[in-house]
Protein backbone atom coordinates (compact mmCIF):
# COMPACT_ATOMS: atom_id res chain seq x y z
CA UNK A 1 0.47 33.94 -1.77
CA UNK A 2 -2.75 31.90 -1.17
CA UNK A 3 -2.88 29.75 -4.69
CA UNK A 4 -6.40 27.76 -3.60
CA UNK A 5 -9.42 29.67 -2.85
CA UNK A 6 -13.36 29.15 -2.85
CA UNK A 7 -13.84 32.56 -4.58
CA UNK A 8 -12.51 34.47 -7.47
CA UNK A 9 -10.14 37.15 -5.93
CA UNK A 10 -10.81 40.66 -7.21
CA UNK A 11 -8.70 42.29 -9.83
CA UNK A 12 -7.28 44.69 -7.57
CA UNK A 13 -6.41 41.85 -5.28
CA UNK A 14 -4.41 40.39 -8.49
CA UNK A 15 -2.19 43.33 -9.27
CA UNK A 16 -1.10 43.20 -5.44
CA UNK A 17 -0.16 40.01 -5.73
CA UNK A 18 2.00 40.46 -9.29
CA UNK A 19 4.03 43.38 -7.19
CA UNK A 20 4.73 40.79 -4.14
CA UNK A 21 6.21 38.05 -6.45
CA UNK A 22 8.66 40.59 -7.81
CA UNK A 23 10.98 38.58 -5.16
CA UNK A 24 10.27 35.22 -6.21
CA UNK A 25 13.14 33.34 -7.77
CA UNK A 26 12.11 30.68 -10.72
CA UNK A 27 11.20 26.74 -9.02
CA UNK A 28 12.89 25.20 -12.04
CA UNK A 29 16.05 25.63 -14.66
CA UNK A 30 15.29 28.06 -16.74
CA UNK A 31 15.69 27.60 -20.41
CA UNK A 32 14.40 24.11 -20.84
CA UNK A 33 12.54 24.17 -23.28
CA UNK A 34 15.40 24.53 -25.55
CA UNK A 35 16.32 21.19 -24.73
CA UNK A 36 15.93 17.20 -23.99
CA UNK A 37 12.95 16.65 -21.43
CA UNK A 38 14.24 16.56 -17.82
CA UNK A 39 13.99 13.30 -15.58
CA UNK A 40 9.99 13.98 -14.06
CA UNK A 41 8.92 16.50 -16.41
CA UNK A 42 6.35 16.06 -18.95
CA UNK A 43 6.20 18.00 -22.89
CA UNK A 44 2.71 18.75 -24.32
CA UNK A 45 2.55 20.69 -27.63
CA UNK A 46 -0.21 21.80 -29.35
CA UNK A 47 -0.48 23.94 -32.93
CA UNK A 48 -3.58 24.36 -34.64
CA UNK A 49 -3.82 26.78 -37.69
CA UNK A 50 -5.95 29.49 -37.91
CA UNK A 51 -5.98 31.57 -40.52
CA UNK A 52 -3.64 32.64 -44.01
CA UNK A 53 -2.55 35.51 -44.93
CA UNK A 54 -1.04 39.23 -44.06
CA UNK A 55 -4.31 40.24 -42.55
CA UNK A 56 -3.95 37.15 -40.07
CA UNK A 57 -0.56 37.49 -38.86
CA UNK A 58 -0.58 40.44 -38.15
CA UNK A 59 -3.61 40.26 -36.08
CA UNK A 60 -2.12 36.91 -34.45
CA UNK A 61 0.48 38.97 -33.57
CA UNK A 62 -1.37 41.59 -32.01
CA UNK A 63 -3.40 39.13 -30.23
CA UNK A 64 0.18 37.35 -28.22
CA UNK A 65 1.12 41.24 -27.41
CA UNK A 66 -2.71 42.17 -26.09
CA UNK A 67 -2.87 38.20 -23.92
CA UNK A 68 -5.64 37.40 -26.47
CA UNK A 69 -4.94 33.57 -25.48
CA UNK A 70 -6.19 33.81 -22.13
CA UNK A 71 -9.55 35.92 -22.97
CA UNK A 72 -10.98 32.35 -21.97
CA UNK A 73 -13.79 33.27 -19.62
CA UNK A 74 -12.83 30.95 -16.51
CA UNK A 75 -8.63 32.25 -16.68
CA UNK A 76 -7.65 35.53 -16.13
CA UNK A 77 -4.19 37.18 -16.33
CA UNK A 78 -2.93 40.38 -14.36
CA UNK A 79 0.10 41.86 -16.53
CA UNK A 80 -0.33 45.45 -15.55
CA UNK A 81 -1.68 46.07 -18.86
CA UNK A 82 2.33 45.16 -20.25
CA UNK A 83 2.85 43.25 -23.26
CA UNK A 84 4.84 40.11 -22.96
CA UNK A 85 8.44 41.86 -21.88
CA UNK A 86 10.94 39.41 -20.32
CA UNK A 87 11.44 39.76 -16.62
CA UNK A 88 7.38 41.08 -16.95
CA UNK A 89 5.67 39.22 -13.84
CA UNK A 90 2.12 38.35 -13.91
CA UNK A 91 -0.40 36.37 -12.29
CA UNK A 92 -2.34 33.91 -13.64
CA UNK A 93 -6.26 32.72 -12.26
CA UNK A 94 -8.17 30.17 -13.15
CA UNK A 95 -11.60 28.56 -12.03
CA UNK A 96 -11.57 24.80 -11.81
CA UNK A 97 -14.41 23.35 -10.33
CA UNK A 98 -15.68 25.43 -7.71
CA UNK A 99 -11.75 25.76 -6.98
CA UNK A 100 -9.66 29.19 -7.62
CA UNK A 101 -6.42 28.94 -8.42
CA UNK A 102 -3.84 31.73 -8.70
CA UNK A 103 -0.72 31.27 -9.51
CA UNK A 104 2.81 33.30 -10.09
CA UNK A 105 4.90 33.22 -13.56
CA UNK A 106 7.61 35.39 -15.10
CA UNK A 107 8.47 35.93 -18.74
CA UNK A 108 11.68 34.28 -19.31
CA UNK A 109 11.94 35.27 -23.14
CA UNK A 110 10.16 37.45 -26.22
CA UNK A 111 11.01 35.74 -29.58
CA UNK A 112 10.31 37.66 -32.88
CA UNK A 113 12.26 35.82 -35.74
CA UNK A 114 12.41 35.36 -39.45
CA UNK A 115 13.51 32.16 -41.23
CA UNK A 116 13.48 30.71 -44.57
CA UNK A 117 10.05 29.20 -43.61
CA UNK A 118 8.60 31.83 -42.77
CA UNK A 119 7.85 34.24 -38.91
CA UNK A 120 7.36 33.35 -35.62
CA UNK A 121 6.65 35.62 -33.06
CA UNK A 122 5.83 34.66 -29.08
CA UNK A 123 7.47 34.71 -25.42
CA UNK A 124 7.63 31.60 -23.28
CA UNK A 125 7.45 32.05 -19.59
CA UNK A 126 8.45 30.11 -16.44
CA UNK A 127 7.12 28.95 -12.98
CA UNK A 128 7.87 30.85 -9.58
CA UNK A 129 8.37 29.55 -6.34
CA UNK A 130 4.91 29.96 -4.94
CA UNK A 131 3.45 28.25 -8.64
CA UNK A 132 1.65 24.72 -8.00
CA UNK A 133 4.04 23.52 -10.91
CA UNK A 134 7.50 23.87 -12.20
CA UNK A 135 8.18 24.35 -15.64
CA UNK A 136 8.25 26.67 -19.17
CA UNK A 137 5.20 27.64 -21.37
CA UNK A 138 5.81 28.79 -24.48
CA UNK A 139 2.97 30.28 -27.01
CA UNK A 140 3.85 31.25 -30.08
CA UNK A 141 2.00 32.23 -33.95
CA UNK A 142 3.90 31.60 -36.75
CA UNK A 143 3.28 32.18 -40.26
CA UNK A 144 4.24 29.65 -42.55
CA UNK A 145 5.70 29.55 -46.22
CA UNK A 146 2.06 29.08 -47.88
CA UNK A 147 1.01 31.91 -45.98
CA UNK A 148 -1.20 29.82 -43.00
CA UNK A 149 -0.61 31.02 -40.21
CA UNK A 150 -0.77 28.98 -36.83
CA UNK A 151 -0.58 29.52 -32.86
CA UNK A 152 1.57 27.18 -30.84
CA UNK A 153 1.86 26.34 -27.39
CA UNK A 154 4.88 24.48 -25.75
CA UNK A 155 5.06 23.03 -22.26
CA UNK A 156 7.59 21.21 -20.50
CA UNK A 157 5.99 20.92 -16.57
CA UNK A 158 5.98 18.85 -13.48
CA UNK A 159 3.54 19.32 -10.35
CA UNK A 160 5.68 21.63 -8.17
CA UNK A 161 3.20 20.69 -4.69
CA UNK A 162 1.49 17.79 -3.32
CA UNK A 163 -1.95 18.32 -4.25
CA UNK A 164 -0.50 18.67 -7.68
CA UNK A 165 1.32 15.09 -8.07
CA UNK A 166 -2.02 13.84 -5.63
CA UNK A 167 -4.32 15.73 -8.37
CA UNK A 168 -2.33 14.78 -11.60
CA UNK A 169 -5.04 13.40 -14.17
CA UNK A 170 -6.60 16.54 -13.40
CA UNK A 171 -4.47 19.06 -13.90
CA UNK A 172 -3.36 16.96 -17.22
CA UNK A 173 -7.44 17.60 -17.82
CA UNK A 174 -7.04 21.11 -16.94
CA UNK A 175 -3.63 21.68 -19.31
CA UNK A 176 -5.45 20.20 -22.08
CA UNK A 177 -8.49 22.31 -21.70
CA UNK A 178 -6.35 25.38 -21.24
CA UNK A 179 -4.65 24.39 -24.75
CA UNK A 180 -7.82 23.94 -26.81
CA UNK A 181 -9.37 27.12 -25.19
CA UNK A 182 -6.60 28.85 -25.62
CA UNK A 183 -6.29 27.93 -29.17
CA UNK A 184 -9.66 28.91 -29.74
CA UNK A 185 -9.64 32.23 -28.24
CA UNK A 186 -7.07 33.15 -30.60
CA UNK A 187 -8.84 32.05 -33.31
CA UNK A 188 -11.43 34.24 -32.50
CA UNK A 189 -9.32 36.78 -32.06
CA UNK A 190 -7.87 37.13 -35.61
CA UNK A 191 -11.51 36.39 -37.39
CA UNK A 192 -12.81 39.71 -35.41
């Protein structure tokens, strides 16, 4: 898979790709998230509220099933038109400064889980071998006790190629603007 281009590759050319990374084995130990941070790896959270009530999380949840957090303008993400399923492969693009990047993940897990405190519902997915990084994202809304609701996103993730570790502030510049986006397109996404 070519992950650095000079031009956006065309939708069709990103559902080919999500059927050749059926073959790709995970470039990290799954599952760790759910634990201490590994020896190189880095943790960035982020939860923002945005919204309260019924009306809310149930559209929040809608929005995690329909990819509503990458609607972002300059990402794009080629699920076949599946929700978040685990074992679902998908391809992820993004435009970063005149550079394309595409890149390979699998869904490692689809939480949906009721507590004293309230819901969460979400799926966290994983690197693949031919992914410039190695590591877990989670994203996740939950609604709370009081009735807010907020969206989450977990990531524990190390640069999986050279031009990664070479490039690091950057793509640290990149994750966080992926985050905020991210956050924002969902909170567009429940207000509609």
């Amino acid at each position: 898979m070519r992950l650095l281009r000079l031009k956006r590759p065309p939708l069709s050319e990103l559902a080919a790709l999500r059927a050749q990374i059926a073959a790709e084995d995970y470039n990290y130990e799954v599952g760790i998230l759910g634990g201490p941070v590994p020896a190189g790896m880095k943790r960035d959270t982020l939860e923002v509220r945005i919204g309260s009530g019924e009306a809310v999380w149930a559209r929040a949840r809608d929005g995690i099933r329909h990819w509503a957090h990458f609607d972002l303008g300059w990402a794009a993400i080629e699920t076949g038109n599946n929700p978040p399923q685990a074992g679902l492969d998908l391809v992820v693009h993004a435009a970063l400064v005149g550079i394309h990047l595409t890149t390979a993940c699998r869904v490692v897990a689809v939480h949906d889980r009721q507590d004293g405190d309230g819901a969460r519902f979400g799926f966290t997915y994983g690197s693949l071998q031919s992914h410039v990084e190695s590591g877990e994202e989670m994203f996740e809304v939950a609604r709370h006790s009081d009735g807010d609701v907020s969206y989450r996103i977990d990531v524990m993730a190390r640069p999986g190629r050279w031009y990664a570790w070479a490039a690091q502030p950057f793509v640290e510049h990149q994750r966080r603007r992926f985050r905020a986006d991210s956050a924002a397109a969902m909170s567009r996404y429940v207000a509609d």
